[in-house]
C-alpha atoms as a PDB file:
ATOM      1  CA  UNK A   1      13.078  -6.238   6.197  1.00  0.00           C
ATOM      2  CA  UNK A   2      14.151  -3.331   4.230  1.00  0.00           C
ATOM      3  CA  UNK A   3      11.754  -3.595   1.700  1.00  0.00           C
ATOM      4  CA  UNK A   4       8.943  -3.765   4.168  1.00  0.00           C
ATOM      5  CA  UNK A   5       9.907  -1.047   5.889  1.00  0.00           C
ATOM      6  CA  UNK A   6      10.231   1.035   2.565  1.00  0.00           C
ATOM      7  CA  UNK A   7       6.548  -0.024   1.961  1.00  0.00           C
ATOM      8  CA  UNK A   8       5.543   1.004   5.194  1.00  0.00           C
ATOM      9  CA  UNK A   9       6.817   4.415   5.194  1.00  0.00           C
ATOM     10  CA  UNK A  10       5.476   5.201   1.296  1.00  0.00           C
ATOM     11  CA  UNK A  11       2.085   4.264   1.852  1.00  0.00           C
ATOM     12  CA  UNK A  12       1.895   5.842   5.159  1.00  0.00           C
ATOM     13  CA  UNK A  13       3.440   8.901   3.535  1.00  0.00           C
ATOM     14  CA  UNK A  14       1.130   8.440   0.606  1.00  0.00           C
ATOM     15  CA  UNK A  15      -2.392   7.696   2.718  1.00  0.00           C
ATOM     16  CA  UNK A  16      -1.872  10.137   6.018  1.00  0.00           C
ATOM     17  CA  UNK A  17       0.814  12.607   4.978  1.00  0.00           C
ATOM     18  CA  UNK A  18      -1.077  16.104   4.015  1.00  0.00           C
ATOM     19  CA  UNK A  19      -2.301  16.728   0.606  1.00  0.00           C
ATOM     20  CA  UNK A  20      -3.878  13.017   0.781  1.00  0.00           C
ATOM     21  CA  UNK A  21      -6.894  13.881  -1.447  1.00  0.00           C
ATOM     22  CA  UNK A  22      -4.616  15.947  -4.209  1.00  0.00           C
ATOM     23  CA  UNK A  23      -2.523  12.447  -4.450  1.00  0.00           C
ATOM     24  CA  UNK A  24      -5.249  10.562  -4.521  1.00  0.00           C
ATOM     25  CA  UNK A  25      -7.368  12.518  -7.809  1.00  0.00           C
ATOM     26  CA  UNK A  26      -3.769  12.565  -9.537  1.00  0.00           C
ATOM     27  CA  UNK A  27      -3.396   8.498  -9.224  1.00  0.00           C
ATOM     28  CA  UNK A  28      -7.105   8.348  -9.872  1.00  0.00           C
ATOM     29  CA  UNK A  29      -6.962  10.467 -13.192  1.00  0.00           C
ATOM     30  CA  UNK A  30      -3.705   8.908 -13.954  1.00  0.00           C
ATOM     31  CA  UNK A  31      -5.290   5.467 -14.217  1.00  0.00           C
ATOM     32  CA  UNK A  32      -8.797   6.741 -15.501  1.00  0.00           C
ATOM     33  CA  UNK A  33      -5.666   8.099 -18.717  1.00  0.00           C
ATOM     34  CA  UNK A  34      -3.961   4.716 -19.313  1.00  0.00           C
ATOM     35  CA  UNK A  35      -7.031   2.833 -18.752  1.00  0.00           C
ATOM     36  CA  UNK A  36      -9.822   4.925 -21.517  1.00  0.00           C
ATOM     37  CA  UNK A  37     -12.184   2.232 -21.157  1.00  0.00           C
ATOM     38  CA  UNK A  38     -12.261   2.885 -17.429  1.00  0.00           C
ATOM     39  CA  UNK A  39     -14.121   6.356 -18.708  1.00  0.00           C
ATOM     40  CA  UNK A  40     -16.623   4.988 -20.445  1.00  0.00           C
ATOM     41  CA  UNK A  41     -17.397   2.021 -17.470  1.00  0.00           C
ATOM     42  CA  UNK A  42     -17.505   4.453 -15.141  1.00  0.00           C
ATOM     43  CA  UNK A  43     -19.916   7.306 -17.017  1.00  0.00           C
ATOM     44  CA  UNK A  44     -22.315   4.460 -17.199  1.00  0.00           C
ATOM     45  CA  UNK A  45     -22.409   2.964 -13.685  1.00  0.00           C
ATOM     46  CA  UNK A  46     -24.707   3.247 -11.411  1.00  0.00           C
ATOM     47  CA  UNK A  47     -22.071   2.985  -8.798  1.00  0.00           C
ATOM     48  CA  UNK A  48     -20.734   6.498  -8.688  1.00  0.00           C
ATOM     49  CA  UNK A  49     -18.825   8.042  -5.669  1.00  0.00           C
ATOM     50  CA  UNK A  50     -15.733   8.949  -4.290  1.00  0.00           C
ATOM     51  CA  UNK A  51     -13.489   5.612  -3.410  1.00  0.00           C
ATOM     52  CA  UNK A  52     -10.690   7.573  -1.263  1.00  0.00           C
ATOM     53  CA  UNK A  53     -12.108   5.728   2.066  1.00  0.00           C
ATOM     54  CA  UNK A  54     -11.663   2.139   0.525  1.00  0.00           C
ATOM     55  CA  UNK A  55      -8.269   3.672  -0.593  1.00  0.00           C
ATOM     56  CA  UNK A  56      -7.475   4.307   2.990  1.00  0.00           C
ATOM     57  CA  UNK A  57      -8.970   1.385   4.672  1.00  0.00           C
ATOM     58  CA  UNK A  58      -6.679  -0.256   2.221  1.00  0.00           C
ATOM     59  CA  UNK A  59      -3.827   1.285   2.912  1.00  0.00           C
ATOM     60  CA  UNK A  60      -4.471   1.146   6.529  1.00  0.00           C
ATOM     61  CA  UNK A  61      -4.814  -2.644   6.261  1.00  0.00           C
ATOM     62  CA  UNK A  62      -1.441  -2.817   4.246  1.00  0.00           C
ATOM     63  CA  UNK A  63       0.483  -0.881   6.817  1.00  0.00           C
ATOM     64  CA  UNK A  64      -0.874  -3.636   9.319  1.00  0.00           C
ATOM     65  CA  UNK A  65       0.402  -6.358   6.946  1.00  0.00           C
ATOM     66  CA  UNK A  66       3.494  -5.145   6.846  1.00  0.00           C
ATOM     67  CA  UNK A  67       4.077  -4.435  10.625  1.00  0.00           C
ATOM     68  CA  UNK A  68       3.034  -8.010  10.819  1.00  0.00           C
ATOM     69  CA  UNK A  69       5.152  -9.023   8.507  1.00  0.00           C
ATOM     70  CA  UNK A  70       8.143  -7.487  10.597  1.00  0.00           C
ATOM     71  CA  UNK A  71       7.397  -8.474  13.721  1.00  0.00           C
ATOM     72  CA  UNK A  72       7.848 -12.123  12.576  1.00  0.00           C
ATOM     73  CA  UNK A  73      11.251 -11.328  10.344  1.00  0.00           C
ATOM     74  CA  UNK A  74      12.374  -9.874  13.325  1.00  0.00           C
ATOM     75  CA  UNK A  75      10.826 -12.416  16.381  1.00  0.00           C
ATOM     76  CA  UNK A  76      12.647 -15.231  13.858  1.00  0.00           C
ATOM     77  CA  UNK A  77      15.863 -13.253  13.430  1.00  0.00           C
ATOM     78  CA  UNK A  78      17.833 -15.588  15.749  1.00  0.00           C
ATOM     79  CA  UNK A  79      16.539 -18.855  13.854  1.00  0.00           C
ATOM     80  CA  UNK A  80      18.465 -16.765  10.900  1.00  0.00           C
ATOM     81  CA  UNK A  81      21.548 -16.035  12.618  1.00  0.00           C
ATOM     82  CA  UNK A  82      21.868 -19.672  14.071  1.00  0.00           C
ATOM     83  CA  UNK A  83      21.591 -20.738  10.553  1.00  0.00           C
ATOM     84  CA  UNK A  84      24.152 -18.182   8.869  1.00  0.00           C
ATOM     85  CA  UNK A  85      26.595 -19.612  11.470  1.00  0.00           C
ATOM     86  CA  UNK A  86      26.306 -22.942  10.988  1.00  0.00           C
ATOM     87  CA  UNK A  87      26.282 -22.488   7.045  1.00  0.00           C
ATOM     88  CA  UNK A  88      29.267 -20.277   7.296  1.00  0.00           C
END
């Protein structure tokens, strides 16, 4: 559960916090460094534009993943405790 809730908070911090657009050139000129193909591909597609809304839809969909996610870790926590006690 910890994880997920880690995960929630950092790309809810990442996606909504302000600054959003600042974070999101830096990742995408990050990856545009390691990846110098990505350059070239993109200098020579016809499918310019600015991705930060897929980034956010994204990110939006991955915070409802994870609250999903939690709900069910925690809605099965007693199935876990039952079998801690009969283990232990």
């Amino acid at each position: 559960m910890g994880y997920y809730i880690f995960a929630l908070l950092n790309t809810a911090v990442f996606c909504f916090a302000p600054g959003r657009s600042a974070r999101i050139a830096r990742l995408l000129d990050a990856e545009r460094s390691m990846l110098p193909w990505m350059r070239s591909a993109q200098t020579n597609s016809p499918f310019t534009g600015d991705i930060t809304l897929f980034l956010v839809v994204g990110a939006i969909f991955g915070i409802a993943f994870c609250l999903v996610l939690l709900y069910f870790l925690a809605a099965a926590k007693p199935a876990f405790d039952k079998a801690a006690q009969q283990a232990g």
